[in-house]
C-alpha atoms as a PDB file:
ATOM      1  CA  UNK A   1      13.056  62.171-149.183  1.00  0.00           C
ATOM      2  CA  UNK A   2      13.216  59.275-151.557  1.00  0.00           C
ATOM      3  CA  UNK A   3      10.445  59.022-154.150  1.00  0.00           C
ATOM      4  CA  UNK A   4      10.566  56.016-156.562  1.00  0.00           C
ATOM      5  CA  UNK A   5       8.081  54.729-159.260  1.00  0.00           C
ATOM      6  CA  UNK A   6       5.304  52.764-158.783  1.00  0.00           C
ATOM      7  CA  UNK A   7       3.382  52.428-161.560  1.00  0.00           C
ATOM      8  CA  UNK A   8       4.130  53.339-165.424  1.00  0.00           C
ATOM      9  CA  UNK A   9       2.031  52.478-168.611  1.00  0.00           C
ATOM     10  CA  UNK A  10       1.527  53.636-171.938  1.00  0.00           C
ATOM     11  CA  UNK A  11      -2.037  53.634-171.937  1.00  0.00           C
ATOM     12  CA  UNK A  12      -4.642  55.246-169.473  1.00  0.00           C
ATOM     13  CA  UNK A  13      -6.330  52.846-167.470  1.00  0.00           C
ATOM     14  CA  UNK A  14      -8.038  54.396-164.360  1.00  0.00           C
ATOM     15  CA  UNK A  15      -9.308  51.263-163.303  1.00  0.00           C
ATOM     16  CA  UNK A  16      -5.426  50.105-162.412  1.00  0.00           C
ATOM     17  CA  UNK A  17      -4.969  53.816-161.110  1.00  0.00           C
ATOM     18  CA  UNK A  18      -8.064  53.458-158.881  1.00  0.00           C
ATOM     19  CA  UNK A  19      -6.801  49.854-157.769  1.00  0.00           C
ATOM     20  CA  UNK A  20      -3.190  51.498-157.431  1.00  0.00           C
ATOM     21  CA  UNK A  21      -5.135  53.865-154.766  1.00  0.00           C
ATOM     22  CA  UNK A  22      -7.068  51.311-152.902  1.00  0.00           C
ATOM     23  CA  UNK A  23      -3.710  49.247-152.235  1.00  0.00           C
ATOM     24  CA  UNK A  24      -1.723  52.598-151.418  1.00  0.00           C
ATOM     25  CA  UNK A  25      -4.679  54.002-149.114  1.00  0.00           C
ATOM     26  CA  UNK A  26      -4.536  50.574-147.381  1.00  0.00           C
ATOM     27  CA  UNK A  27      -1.031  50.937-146.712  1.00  0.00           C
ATOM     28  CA  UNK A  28      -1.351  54.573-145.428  1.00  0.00           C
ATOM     29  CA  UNK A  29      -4.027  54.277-143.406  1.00  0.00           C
ATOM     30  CA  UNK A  30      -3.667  58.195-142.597  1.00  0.00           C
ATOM     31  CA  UNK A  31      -3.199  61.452-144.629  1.00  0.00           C
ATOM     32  CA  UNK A  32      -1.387  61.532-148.016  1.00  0.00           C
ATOM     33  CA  UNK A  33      -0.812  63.828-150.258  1.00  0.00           C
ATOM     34  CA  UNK A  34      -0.974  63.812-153.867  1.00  0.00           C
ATOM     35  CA  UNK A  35       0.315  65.999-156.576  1.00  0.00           C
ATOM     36  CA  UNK A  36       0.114  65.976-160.854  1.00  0.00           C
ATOM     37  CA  UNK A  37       1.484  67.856-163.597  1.00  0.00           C
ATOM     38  CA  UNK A  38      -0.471  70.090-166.274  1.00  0.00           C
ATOM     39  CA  UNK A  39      -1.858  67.518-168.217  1.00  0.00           C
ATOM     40  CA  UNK A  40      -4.999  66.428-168.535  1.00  0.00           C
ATOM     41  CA  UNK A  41      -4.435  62.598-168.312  1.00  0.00           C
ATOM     42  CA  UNK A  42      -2.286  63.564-164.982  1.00  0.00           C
ATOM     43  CA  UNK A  43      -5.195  65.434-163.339  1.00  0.00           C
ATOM     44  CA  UNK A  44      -7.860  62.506-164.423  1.00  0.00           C
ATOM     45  CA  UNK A  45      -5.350  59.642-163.186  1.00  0.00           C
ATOM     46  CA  UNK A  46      -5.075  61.732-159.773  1.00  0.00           C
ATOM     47  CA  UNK A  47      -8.792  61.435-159.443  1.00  0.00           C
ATOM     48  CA  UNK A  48      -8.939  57.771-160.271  1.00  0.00           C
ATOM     49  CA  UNK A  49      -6.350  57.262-157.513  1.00  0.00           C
ATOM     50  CA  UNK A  50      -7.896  59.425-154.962  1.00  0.00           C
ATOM     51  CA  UNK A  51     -10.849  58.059-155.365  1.00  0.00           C
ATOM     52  CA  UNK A  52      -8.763  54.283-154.574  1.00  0.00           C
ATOM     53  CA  UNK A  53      -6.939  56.081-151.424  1.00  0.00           C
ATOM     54  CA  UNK A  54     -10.486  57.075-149.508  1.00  0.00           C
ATOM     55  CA  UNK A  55     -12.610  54.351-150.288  1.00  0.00           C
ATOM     56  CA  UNK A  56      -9.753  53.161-147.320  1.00  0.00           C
ATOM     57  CA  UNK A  57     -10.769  55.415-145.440  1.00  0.00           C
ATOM     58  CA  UNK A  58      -7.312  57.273-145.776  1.00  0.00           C
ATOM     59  CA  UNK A  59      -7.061  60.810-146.233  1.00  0.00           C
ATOM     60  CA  UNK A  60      -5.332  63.023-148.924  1.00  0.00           C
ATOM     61  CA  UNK A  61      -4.489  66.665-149.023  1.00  0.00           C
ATOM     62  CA  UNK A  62      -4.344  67.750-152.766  1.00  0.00           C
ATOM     63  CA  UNK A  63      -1.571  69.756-154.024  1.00  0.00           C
ATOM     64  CA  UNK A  64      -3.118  70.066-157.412  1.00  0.00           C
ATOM     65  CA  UNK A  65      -0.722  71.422-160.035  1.00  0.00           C
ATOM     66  CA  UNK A  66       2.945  71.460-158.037  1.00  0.00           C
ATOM     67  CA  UNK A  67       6.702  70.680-159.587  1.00  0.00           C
ATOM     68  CA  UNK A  68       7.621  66.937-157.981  1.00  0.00           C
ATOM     69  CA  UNK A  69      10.707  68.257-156.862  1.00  0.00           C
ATOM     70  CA  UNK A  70       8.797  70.889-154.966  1.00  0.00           C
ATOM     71  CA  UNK A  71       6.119  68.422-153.893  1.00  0.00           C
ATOM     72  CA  UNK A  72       9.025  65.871-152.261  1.00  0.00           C
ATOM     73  CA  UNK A  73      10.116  68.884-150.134  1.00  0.00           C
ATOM     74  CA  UNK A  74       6.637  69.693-149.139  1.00  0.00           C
ATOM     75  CA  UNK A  75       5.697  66.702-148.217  1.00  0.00           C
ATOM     76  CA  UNK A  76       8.742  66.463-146.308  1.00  0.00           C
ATOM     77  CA  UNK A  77       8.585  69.140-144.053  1.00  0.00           C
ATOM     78  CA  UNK A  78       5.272  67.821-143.107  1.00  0.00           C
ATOM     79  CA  UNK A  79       6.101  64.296-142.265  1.00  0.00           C
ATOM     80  CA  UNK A  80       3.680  62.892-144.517  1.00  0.00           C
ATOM     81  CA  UNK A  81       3.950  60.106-147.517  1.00  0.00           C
ATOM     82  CA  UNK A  82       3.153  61.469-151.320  1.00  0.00           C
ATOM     83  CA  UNK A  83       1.513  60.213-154.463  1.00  0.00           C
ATOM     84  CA  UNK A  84       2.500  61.936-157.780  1.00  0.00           C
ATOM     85  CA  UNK A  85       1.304  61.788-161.392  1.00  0.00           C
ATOM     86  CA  UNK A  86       2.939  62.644-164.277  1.00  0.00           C
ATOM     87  CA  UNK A  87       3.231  61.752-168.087  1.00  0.00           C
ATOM     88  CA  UNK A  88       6.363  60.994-169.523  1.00  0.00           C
ATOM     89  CA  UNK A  89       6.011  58.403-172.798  1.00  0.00           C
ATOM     90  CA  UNK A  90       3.026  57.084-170.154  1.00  0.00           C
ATOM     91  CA  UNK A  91       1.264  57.511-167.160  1.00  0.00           C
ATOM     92  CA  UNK A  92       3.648  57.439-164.285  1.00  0.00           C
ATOM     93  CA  UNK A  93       3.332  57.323-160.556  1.00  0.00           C
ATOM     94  CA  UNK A  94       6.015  58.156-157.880  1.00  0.00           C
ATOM     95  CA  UNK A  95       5.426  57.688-154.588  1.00  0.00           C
ATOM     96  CA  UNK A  96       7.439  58.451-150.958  1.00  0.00           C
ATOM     97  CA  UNK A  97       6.960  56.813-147.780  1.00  0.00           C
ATOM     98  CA  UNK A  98       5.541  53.778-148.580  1.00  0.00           C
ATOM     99  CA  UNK A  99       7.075  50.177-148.733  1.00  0.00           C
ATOM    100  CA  UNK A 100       6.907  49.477-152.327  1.00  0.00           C
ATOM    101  CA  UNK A 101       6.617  44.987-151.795  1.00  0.00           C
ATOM    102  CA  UNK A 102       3.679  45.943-149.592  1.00  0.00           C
ATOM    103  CA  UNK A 103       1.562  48.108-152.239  1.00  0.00           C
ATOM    104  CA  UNK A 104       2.653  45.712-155.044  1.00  0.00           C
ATOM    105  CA  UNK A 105       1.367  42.402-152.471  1.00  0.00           C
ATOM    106  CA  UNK A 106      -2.129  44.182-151.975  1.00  0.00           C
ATOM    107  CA  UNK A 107      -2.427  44.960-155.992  1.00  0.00           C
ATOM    108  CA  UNK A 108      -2.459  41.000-156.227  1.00  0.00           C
ATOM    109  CA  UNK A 109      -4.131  40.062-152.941  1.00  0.00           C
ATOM    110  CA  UNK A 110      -6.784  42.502-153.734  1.00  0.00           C
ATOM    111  CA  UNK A 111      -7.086  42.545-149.837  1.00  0.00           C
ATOM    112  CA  UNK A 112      -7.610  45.699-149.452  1.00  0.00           C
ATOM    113  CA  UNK A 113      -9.638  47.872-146.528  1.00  0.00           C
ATOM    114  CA  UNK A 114     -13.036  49.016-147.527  1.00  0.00           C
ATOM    115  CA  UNK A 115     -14.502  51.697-145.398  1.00  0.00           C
ATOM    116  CA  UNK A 116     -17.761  52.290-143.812  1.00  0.00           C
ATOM    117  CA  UNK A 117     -19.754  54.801-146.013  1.00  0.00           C
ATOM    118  CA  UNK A 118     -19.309  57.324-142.586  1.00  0.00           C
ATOM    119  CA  UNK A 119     -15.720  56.687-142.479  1.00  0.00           C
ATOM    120  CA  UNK A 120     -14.885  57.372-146.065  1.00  0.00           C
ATOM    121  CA  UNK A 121     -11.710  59.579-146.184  1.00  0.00           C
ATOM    122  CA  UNK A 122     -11.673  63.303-146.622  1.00  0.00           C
ATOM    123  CA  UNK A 123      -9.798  65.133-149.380  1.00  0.00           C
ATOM    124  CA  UNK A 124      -8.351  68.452-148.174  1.00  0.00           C
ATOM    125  CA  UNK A 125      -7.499  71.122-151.197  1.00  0.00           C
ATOM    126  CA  UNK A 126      -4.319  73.246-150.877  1.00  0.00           C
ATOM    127  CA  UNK A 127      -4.274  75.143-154.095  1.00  0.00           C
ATOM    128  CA  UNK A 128      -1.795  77.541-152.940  1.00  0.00           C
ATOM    129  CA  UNK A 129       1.298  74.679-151.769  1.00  0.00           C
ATOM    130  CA  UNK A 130       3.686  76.084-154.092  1.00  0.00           C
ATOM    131  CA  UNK A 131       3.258  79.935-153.075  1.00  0.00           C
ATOM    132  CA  UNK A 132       3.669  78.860-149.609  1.00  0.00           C
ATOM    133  CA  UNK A 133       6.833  76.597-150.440  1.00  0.00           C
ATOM    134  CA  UNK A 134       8.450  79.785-152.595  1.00  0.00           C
ATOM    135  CA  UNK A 135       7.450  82.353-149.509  1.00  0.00           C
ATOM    136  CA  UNK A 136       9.015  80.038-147.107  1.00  0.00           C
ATOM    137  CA  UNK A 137      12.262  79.650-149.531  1.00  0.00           C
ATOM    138  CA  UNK A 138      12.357  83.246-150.036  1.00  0.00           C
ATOM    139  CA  UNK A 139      12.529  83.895-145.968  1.00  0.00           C
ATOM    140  CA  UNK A 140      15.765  81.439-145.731  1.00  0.00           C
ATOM    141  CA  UNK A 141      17.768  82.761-149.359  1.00  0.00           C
ATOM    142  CA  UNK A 142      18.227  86.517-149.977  1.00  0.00           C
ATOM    143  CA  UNK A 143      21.468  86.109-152.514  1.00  0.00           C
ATOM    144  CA  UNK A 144      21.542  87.848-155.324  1.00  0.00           C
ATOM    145  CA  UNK A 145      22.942  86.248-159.011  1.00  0.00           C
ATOM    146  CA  UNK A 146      24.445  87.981-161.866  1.00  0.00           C
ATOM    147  CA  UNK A 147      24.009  86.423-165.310  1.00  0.00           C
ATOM    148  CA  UNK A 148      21.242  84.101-167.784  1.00  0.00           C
ATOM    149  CA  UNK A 149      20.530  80.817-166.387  1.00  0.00           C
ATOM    150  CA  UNK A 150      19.890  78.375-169.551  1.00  0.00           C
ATOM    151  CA  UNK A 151      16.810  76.646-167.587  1.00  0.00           C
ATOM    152  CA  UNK A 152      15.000  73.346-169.252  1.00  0.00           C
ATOM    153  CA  UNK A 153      11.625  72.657-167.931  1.00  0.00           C
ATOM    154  CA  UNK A 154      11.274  70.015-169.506  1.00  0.00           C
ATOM    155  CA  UNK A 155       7.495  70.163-169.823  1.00  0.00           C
ATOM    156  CA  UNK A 156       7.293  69.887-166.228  1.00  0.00           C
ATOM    157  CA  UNK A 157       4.939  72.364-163.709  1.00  0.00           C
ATOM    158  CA  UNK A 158       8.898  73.518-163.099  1.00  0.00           C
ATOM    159  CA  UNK A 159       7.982  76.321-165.225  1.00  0.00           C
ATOM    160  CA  UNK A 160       5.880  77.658-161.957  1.00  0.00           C
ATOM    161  CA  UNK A 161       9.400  78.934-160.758  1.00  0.00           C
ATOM    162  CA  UNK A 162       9.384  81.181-162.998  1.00  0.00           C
ATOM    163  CA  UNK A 163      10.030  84.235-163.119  1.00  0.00           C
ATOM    164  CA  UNK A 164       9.639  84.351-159.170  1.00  0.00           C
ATOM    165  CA  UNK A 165      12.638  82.402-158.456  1.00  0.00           C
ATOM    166  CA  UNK A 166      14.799  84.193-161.161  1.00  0.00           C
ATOM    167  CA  UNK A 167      13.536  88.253-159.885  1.00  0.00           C
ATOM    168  CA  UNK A 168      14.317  87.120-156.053  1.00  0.00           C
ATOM    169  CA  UNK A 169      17.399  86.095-157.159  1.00  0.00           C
ATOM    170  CA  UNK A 170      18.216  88.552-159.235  1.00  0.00           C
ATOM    171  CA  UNK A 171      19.561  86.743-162.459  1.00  0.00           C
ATOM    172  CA  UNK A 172      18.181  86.311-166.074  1.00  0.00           C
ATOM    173  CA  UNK A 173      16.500  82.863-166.996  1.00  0.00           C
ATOM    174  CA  UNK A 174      15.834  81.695-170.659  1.00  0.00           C
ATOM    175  CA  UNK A 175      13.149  79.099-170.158  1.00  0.00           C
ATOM    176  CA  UNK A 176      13.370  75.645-172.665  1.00  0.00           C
ATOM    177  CA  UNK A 177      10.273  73.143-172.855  1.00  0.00           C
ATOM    178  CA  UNK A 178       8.086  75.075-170.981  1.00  0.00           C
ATOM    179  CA  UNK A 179       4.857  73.606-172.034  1.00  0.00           C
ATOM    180  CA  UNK A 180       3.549  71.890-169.198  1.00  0.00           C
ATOM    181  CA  UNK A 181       0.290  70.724-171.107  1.00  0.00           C
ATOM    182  CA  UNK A 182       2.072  69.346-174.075  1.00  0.00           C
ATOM    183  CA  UNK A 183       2.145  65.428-174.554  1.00  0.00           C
ATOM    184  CA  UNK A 184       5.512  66.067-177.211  1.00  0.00           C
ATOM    185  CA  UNK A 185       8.325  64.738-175.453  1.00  0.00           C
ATOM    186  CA  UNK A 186      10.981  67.749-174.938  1.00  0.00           C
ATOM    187  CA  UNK A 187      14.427  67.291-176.896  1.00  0.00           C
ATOM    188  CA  UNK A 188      16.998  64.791-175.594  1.00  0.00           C
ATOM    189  CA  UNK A 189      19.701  66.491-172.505  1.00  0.00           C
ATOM    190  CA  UNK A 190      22.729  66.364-175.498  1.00  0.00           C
ATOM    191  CA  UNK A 191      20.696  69.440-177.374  1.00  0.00           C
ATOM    192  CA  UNK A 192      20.378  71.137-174.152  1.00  0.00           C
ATOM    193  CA  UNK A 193      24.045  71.187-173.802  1.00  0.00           C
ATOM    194  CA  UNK A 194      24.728  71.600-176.486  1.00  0.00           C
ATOM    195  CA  UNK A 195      23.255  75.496-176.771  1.00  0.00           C
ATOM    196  CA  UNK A 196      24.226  75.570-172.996  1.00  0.00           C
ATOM    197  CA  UNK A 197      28.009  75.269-174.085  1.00  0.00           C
ATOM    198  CA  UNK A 198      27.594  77.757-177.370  1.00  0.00           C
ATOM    199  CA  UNK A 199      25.659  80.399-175.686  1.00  0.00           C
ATOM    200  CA  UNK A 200      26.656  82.974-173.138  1.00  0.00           C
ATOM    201  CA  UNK A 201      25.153  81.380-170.069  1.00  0.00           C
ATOM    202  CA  UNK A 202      26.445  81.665-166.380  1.00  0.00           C
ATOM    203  CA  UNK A 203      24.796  78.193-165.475  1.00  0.00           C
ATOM    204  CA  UNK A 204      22.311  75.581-166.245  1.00  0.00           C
ATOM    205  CA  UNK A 205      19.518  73.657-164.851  1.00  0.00           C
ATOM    206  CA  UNK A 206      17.101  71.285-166.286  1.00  0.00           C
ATOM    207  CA  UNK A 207      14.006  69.773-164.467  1.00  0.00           C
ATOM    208  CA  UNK A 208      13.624  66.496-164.957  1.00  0.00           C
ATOM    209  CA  UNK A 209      10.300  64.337-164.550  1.00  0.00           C
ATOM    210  CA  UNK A 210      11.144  62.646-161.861  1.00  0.00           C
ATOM    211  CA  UNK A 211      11.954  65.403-159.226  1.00  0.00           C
ATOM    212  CA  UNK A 212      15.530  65.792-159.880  1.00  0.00           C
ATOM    213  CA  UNK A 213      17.183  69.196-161.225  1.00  0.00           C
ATOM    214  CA  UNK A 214      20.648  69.135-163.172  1.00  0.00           C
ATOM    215  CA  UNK A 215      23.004  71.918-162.257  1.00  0.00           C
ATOM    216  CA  UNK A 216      25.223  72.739-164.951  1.00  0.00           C
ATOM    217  CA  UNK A 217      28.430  75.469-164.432  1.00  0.00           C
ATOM    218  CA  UNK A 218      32.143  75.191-166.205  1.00  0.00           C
ATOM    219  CA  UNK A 219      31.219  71.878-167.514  1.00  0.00           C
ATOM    220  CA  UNK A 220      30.476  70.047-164.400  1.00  0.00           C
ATOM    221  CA  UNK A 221      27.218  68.408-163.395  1.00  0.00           C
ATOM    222  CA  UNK A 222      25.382  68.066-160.084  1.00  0.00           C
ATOM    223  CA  UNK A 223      22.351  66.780-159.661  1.00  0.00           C
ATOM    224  CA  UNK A 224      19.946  67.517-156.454  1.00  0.00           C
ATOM    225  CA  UNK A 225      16.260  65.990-155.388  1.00  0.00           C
ATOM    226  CA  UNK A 226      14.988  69.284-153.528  1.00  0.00           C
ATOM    227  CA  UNK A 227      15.307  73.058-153.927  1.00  0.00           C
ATOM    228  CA  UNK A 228      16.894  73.259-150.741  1.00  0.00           C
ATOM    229  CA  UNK A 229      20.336  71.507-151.650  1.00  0.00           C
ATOM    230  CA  UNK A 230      19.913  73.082-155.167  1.00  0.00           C
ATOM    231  CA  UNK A 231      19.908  76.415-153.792  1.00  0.00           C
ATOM    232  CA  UNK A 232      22.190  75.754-150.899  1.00  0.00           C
ATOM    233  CA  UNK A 233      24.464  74.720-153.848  1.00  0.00           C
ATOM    234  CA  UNK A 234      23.986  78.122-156.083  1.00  0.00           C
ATOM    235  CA  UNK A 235      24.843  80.418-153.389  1.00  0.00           C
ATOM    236  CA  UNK A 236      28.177  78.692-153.123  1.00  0.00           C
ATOM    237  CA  UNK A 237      29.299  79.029-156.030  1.00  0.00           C
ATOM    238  CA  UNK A 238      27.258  81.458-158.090  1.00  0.00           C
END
């Protein structure tokens, strides 16, 4: 699933969030569903564009507090498009299955649908997305791993993963940036490899922002969009 960026600023402006929603619910027309990470200015930004998406009269299932990486295979498997929010040195917005020229034509038409009061979309909660994803993962990948994974969260809900992913697998996992509520950016990818090369780690992975994971082993680097193909990857060669 391809997820690109739609929106980025430095400053909070849910008026351009809620505007962001009203041209991406006009799009849609249908169910989407939407995602953040732990901070606050993520989870207030979500409800600025939610409340955008079904003033259309489009739908969205909320995901809450989910991994993007995670959320892109969700969202997936269900045939449906996705709105995230995340902060990284701004507000930023990724979305997936959407035409980008269309949502970016209706931000300055301002043409967008406004629904009847009755026919004012519906917002579905689905608190427990990421159990489900993990039980579902679980059923397909039994492996077992010996060693310490060096694992960089980055500040990202990645950190959720944890330590479910590393006891079904069976290997050790030394968790960097796992603050998913701080604002601090986490340190550059050269200090991460930096203790990943002096320390006595089997393998790496770091979780970036934007839904990708790096896979570090022997001083090569892969990088993957969805925990399927990371995993797929790890029990070939781990």
């Amino acid at each position: 699933m391809v997820v690109m960026e739609i929106y980025r600023s430095e400053e909070f402006n849910p008026e351009e969030l809620a505007l962001l929603g009203r041209a991406i619910g006009t799009v849609a027309q249908g169910t989407i569903i939407v995602g953040r990470d732990g901070r606050a200015i993520s989870r207030y930004g979500k409800r600025a564009l939610v409340v955008g998406i079904v003033s259309t009269g489009s739908s969205t299932m909320d995901v809450r507090l989910i991994p993007l990486i995670v959320l892109k295979d969700f969202a997936h498997k269900r045939g449906l498009p996705l709105v995230y929010v995340y902060y990284y040195n701004g507000v930023n917005v990724e979305v997936s299955g959407f035409d980008p020229d269309e949502i970016n034509a209706l931000l300055k038409t301002k043409k967008f649908i406004e629904a009847h009061p009755n026919d004012i979309g519906a917002t579905i909660y689905y608190p427990n997305a990421l159990d489900d994803f993990l039980q579902d993962m679980f059923k397909h990948y039994n492996f077992e791993i010996e060693g310490k994974a060096l694992v960089d969260c980055m500040n990202t809900p990645a950190v959720l993963l944890f330590p479910r992913l590393s006891e079904h697998l069976r290997f050790e996992a030394e968790l960097l940036n796992d603050m998913m509520t701080s604002y601090l950016p986490p340190k550059p990818q050269e200090v991460y490899l930096q203790k990943l090369k002096k320390g006595n780690y089997t393998f790496g992975l770091r979780f970036r922002p934007d839904g990708h994971v790096e896979f570090y082993k022997d001083g090569e680097e892969k990088e993957f969009g969805s925990m399927w193909k990371l995993l797929d990857h790890m029990k070939k060669v781990l």
